[in-house]
PDB file of N, CA and C in Angstrom:
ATOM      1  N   UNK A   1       0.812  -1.185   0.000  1.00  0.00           N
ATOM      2  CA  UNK A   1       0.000   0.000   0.000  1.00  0.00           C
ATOM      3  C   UNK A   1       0.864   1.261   0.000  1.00  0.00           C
ATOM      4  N   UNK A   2       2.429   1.176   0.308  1.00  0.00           N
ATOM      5  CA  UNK A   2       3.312   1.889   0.236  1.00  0.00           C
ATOM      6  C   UNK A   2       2.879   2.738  -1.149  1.00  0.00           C
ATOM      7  N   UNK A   3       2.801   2.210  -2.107  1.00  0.00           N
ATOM      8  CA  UNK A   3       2.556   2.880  -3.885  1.00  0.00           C
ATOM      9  C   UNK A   3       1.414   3.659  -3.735  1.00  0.00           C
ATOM     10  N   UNK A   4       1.591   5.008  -4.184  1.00  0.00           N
ATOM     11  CA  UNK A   4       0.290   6.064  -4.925  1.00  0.00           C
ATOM     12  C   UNK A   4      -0.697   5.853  -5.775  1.00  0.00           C
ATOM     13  N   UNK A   5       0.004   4.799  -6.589  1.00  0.00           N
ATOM     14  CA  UNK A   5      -0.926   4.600  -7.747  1.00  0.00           C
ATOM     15  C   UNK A   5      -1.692   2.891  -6.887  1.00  0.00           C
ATOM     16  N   UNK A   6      -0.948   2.616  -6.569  1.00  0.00           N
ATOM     17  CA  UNK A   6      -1.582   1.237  -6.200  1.00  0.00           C
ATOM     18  C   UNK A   6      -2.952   1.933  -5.020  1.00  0.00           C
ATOM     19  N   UNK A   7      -2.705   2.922  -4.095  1.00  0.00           N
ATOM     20  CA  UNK A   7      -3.953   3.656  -3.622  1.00  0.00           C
ATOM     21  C   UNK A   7      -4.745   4.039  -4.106  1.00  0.00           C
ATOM     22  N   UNK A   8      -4.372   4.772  -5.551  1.00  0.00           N
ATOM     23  CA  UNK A   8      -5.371   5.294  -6.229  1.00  0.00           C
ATOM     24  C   UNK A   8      -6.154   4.675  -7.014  1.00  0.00           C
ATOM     25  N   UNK A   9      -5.738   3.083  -7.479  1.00  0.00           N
ATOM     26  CA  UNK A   9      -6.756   2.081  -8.335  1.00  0.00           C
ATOM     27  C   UNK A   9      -7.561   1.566  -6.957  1.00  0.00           C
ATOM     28  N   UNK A  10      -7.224   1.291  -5.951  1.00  0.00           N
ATOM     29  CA  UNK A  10      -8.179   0.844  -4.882  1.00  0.00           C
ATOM     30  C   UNK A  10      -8.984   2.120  -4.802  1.00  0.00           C
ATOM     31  N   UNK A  11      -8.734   3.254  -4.713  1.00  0.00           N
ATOM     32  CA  UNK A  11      -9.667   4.151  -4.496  1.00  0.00           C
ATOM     33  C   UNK A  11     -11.155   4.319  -5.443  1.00  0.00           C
ATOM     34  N   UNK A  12     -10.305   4.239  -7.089  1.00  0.00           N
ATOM     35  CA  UNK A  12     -11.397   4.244  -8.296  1.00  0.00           C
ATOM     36  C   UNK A  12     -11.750   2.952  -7.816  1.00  0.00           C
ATOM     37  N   UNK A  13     -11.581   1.806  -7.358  1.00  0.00           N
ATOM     38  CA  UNK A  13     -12.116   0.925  -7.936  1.00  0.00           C
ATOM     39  C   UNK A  13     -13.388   0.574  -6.371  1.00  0.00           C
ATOM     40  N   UNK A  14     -13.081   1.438  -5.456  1.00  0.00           N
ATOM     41  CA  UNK A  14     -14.664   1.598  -4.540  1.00  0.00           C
ATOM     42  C   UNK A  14     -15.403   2.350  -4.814  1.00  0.00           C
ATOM     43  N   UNK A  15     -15.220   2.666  -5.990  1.00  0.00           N
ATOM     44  CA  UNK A  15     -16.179   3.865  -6.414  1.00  0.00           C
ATOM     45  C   UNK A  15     -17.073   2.434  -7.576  1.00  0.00           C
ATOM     46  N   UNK A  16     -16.349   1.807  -7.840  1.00  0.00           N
ATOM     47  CA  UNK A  16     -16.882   0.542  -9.053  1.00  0.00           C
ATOM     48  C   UNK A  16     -16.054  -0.124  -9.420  1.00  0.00           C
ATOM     49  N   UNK A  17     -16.839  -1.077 -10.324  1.00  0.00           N
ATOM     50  CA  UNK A  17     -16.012  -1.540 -10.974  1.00  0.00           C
ATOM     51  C   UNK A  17     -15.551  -1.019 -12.376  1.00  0.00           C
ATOM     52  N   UNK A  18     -14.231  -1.095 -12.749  1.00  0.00           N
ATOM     53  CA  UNK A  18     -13.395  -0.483 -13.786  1.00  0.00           C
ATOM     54  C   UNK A  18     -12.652  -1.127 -14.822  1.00  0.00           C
ATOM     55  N   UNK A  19     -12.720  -1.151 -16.113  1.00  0.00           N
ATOM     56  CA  UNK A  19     -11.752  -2.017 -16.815  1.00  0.00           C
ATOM     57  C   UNK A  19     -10.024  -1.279 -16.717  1.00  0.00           C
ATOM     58  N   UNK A  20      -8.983  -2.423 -17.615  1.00  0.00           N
ATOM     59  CA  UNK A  20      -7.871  -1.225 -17.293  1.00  0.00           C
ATOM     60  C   UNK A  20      -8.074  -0.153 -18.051  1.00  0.00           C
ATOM     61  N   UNK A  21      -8.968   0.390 -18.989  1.00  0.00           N
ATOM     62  CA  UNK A  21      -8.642   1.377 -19.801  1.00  0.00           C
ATOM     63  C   UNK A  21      -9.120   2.734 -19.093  1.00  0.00           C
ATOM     64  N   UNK A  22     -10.480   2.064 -18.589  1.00  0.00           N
ATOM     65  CA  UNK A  22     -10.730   3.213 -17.846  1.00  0.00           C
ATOM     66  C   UNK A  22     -10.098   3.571 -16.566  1.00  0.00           C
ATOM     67  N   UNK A  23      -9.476   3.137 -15.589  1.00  0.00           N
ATOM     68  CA  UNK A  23      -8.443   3.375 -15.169  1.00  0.00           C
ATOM     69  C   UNK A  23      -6.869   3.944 -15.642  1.00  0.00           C
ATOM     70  N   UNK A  24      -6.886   3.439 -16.922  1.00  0.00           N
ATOM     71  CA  UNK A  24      -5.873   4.699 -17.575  1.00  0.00           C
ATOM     72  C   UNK A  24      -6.172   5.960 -17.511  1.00  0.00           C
ATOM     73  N   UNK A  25      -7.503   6.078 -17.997  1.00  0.00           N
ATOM     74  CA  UNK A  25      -7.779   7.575 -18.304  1.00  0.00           C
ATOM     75  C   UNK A  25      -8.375   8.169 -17.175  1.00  0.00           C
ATOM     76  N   UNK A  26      -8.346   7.652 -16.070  1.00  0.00           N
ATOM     77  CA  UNK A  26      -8.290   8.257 -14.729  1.00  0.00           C
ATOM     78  C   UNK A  26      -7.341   8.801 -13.905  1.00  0.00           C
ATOM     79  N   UNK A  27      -6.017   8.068 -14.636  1.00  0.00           N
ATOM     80  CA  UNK A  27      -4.532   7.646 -13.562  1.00  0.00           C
ATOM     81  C   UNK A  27      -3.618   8.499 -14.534  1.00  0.00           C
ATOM     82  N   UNK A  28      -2.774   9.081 -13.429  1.00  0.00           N
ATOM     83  CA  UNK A  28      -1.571   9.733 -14.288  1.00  0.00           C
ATOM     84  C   UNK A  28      -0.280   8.519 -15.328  1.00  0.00           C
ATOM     85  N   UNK A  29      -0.673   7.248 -14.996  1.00  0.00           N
ATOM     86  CA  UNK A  29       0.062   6.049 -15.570  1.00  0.00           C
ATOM     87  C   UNK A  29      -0.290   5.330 -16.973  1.00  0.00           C
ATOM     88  N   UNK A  30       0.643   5.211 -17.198  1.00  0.00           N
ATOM     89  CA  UNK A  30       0.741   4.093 -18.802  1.00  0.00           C
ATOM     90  C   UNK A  30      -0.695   2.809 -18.381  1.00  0.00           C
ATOM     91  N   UNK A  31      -0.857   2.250 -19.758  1.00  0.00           N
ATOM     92  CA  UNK A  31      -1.943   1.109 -19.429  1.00  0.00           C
ATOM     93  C   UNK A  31      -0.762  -0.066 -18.636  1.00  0.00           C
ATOM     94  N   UNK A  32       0.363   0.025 -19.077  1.00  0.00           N
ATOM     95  CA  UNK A  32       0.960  -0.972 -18.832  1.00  0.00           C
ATOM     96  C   UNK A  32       1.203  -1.333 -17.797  1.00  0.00           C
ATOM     97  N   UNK A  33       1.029   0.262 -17.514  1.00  0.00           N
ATOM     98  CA  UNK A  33       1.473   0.285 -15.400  1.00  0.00           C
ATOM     99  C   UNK A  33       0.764  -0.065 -14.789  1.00  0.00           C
ATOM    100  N   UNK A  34      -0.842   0.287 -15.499  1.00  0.00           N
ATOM    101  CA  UNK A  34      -1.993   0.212 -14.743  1.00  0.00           C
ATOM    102  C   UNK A  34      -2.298  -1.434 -14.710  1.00  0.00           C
ATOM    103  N   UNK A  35      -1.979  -1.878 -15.620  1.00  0.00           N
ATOM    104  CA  UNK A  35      -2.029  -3.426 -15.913  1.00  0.00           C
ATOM    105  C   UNK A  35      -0.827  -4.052 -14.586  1.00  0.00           C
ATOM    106  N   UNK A  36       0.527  -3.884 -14.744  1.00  0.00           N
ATOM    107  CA  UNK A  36       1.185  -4.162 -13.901  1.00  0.00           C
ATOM    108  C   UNK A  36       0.608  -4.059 -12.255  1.00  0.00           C
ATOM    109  N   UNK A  37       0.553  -3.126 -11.712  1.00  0.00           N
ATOM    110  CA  UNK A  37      -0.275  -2.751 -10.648  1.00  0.00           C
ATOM    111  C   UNK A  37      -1.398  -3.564 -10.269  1.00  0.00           C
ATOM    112  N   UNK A  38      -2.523  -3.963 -11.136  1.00  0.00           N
ATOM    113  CA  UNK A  38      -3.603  -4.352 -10.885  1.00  0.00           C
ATOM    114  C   UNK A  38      -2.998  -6.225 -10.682  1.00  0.00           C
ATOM    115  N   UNK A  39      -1.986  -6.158 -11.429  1.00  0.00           N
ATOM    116  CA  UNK A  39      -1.458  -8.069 -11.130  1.00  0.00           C
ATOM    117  C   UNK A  39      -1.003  -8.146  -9.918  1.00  0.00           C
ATOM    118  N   UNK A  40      -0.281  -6.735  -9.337  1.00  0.00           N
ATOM    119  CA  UNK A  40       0.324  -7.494  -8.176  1.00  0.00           C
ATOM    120  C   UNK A  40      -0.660  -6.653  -7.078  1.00  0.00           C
ATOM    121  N   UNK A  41      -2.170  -6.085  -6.801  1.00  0.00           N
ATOM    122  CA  UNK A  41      -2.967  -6.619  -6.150  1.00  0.00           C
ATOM    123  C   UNK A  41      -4.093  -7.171  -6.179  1.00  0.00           C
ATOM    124  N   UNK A  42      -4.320  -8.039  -7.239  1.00  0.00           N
ATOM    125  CA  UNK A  42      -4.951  -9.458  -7.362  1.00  0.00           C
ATOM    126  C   UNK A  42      -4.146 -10.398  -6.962  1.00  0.00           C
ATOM    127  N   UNK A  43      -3.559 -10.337  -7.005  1.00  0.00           N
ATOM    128  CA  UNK A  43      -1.843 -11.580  -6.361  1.00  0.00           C
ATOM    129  C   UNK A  43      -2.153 -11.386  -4.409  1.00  0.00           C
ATOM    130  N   UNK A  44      -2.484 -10.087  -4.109  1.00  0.00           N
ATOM    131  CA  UNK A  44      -2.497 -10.143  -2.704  1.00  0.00           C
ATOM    132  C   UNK A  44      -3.705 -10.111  -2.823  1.00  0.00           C
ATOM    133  N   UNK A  45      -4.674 -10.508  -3.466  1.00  0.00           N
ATOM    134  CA  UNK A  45      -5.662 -10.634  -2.733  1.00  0.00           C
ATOM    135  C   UNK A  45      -6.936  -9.366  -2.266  1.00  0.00           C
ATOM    136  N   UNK A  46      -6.010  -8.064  -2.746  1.00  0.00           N
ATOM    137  CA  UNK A  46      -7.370  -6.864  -2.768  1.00  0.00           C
ATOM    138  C   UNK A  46      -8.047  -6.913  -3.841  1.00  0.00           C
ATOM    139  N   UNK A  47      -7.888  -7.465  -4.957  1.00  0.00           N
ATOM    140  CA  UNK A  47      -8.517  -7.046  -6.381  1.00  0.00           C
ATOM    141  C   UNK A  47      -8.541  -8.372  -7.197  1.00  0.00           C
ATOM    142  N   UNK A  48     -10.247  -8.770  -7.636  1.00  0.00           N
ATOM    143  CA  UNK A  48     -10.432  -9.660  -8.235  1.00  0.00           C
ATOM    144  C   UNK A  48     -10.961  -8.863  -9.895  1.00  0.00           C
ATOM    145  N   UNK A  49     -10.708 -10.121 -10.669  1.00  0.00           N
ATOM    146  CA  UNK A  49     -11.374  -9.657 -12.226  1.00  0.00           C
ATOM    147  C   UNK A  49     -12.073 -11.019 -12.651  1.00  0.00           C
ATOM    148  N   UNK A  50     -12.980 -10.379 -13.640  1.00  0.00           N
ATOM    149  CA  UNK A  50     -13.504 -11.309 -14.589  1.00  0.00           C
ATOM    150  C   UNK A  50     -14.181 -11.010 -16.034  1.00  0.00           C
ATOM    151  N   UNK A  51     -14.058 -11.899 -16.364  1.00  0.00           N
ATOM    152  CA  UNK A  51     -13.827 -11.902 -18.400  1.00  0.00           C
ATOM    153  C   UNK A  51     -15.399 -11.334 -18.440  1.00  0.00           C
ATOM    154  N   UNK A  52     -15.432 -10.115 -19.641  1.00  0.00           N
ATOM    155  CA  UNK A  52     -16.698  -9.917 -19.915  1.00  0.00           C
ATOM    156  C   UNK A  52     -16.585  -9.482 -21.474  1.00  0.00           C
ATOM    157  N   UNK A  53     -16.491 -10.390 -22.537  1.00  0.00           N
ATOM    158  CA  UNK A  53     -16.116 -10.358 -23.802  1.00  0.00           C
ATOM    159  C   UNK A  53     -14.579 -10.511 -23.778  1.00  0.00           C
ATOM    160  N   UNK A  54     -13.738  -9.581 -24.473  1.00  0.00           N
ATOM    161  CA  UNK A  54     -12.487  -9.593 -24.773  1.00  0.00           C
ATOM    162  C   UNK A  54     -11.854  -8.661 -23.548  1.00  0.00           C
ATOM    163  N   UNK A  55     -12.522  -8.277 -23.052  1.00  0.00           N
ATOM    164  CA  UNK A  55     -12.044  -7.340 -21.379  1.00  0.00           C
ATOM    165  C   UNK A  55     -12.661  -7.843 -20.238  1.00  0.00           C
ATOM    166  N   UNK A  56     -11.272  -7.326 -19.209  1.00  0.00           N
ATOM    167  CA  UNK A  56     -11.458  -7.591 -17.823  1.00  0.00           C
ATOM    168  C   UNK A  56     -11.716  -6.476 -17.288  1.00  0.00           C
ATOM    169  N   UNK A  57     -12.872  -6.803 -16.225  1.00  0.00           N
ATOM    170  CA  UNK A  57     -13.756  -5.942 -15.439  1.00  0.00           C
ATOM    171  C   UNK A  57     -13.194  -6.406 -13.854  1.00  0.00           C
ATOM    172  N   UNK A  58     -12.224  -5.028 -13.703  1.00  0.00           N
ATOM    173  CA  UNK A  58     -11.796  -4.847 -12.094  1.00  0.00           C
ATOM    174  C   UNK A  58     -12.589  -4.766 -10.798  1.00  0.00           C
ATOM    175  N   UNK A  59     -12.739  -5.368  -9.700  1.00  0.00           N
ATOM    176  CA  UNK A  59     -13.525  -4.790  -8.207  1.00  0.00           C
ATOM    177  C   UNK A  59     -12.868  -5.032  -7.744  1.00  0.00           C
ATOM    178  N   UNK A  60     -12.917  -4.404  -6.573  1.00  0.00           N
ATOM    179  CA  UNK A  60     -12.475  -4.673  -5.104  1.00  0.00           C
ATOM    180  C   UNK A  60     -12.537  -6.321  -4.462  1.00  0.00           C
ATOM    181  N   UNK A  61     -11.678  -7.187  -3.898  1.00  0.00           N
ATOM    182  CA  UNK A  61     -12.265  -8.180  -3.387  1.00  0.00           C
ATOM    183  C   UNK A  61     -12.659  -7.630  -2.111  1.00  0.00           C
ATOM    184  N   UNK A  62     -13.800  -7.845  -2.021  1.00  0.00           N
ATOM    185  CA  UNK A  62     -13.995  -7.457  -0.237  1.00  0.00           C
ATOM    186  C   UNK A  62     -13.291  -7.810   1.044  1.00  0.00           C
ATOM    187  N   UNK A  63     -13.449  -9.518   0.408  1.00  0.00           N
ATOM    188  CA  UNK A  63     -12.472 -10.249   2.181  1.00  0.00           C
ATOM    189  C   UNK A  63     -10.874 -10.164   2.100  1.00  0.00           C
ATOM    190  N   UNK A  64     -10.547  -9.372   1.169  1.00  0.00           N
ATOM    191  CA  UNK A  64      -9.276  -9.188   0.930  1.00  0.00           C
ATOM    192  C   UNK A  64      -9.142  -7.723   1.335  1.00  0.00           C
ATOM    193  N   UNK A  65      -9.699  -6.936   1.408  1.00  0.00           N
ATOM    194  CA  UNK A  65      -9.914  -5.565   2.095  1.00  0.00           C
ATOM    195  C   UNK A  65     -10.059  -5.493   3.482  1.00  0.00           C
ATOM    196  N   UNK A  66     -10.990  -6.644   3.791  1.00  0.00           N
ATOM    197  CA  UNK A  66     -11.469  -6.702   4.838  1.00  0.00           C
ATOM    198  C   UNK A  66     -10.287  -7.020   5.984  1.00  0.00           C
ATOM    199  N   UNK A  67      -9.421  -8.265   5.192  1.00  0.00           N
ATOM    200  CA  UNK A  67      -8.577  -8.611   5.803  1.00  0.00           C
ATOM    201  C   UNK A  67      -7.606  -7.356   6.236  1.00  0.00           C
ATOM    202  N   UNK A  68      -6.946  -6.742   4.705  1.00  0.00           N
ATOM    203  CA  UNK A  68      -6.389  -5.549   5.227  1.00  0.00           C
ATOM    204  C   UNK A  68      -6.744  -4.452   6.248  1.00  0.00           C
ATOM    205  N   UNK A  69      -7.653  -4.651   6.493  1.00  0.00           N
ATOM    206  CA  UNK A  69      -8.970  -3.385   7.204  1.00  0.00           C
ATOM    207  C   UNK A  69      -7.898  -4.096   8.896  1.00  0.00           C
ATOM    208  N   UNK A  70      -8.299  -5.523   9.019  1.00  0.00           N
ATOM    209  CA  UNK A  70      -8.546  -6.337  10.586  1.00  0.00           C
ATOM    210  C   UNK A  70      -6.651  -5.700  10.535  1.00  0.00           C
ATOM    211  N   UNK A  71      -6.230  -5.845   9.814  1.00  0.00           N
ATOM    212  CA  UNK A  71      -4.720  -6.184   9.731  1.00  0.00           C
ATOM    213  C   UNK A  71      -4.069  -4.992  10.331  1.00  0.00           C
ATOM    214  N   UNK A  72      -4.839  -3.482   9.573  1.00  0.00           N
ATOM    215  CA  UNK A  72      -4.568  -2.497  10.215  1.00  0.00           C
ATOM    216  C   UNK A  72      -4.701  -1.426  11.267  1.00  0.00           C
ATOM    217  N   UNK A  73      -6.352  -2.594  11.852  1.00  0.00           N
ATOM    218  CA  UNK A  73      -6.731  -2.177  13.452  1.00  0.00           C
ATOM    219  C   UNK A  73      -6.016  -2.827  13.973  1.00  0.00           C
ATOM    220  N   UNK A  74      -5.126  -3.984  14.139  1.00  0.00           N
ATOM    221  CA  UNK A  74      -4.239  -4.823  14.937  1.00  0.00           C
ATOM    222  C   UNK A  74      -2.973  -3.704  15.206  1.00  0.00           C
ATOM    223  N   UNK A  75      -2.594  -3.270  14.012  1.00  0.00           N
ATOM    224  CA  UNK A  75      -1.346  -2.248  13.887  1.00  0.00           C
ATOM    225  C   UNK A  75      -1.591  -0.789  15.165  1.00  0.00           C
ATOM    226  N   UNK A  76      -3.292  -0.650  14.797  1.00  0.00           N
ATOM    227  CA  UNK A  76      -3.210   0.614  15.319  1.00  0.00           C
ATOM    228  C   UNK A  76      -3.478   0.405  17.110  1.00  0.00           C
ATOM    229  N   UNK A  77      -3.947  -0.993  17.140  1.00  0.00           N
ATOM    230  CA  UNK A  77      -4.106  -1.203  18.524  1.00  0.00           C
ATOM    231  C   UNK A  77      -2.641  -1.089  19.257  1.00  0.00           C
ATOM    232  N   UNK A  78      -2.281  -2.074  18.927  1.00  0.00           N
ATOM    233  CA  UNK A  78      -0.991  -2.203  19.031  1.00  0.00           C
ATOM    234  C   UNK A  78      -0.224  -0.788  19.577  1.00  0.00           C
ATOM    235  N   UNK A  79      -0.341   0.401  18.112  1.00  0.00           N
ATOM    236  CA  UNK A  79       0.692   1.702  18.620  1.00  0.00           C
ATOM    237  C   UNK A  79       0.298   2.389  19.736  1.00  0.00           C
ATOM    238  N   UNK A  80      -1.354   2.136  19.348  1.00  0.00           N
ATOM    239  CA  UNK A  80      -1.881   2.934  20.704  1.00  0.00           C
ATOM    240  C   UNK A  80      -1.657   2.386  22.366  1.00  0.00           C
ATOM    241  N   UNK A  81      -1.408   1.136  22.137  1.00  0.00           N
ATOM    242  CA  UNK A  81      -1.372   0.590  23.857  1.00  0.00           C
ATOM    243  C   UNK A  81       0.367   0.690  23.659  1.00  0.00           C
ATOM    244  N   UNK A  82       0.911   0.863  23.276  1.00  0.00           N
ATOM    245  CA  UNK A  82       2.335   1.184  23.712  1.00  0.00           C
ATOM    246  C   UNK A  82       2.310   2.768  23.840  1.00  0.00           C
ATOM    247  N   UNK A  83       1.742   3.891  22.919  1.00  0.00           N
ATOM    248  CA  UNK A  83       1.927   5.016  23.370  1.00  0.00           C
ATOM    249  C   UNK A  83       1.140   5.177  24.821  1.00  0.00           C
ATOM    250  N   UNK A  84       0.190   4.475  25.421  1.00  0.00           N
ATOM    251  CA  UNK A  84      -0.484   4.742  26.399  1.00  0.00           C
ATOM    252  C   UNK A  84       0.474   4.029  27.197  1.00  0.00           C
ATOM    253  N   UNK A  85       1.302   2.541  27.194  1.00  0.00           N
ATOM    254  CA  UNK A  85       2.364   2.543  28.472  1.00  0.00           C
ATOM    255  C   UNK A  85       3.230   3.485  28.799  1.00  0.00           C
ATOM    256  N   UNK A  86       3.929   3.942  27.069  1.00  0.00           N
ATOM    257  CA  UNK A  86       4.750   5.271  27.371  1.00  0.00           C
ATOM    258  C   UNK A  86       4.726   6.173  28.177  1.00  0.00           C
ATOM    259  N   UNK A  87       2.841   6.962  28.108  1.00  0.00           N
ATOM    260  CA  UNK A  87       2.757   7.853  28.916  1.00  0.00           C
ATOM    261  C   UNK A  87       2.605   7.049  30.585  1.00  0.00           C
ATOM    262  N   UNK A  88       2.195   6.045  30.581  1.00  0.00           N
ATOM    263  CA  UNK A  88       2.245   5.604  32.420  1.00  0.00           C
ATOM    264  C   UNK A  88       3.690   6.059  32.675  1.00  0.00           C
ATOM    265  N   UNK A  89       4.688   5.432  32.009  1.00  0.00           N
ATOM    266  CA  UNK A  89       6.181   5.211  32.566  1.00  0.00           C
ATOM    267  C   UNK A  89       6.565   6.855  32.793  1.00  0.00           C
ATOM    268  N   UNK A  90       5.934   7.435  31.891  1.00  0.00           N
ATOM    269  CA  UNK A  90       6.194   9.161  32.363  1.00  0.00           C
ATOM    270  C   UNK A  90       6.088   9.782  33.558  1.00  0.00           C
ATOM    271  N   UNK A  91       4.692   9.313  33.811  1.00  0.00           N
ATOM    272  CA  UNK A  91       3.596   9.665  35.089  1.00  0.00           C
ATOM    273  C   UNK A  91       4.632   9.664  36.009  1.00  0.00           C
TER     274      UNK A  91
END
């Protein structure tokens, strides 16, 4: 999620679903990039496709979001109960 553009196809693509073209002409990137990008998050698991004629039609996978979602309340639990021991050890 580190990548801009990899944020910004998850972003268009909760808005809908998107083929790559129209995601080109949304994205400051080549189709190629946009193509590249979209393989490596269907590979993890945020982004599924399927054949509708000679094009693929992009969404969101949900439980692959979802997962990311659980993954990054764990993270934030986590910072927050150490910044809250921090401040005890202050006290």
């Amino acid at each position: 999620m580190a990548d801009r553009n990899r944020r910004s196809i998850l972003t268009e693509l909760a808005e809908g679903e998107r083929t790559v073209g129209e995601l080109t002409q949304l994205l400051p990137i080549t189709q190629p990039a946009v193509s590249q990008h979209l393989k490596v998050l269907k590979n993890v698991g945020l982004v599924d496709d399927r054949a509708e004629g000679t094009r693929r039609i992009y969404r969101l996978n949900e439980a692959g979001i979802s997962a990311l979602r659980d993954q990054l309340d764990t993270f934030w639990r986590r910072t927050m109960s150490g910044f809250e021991d921090l401040m005890k050890e202050e006290e």
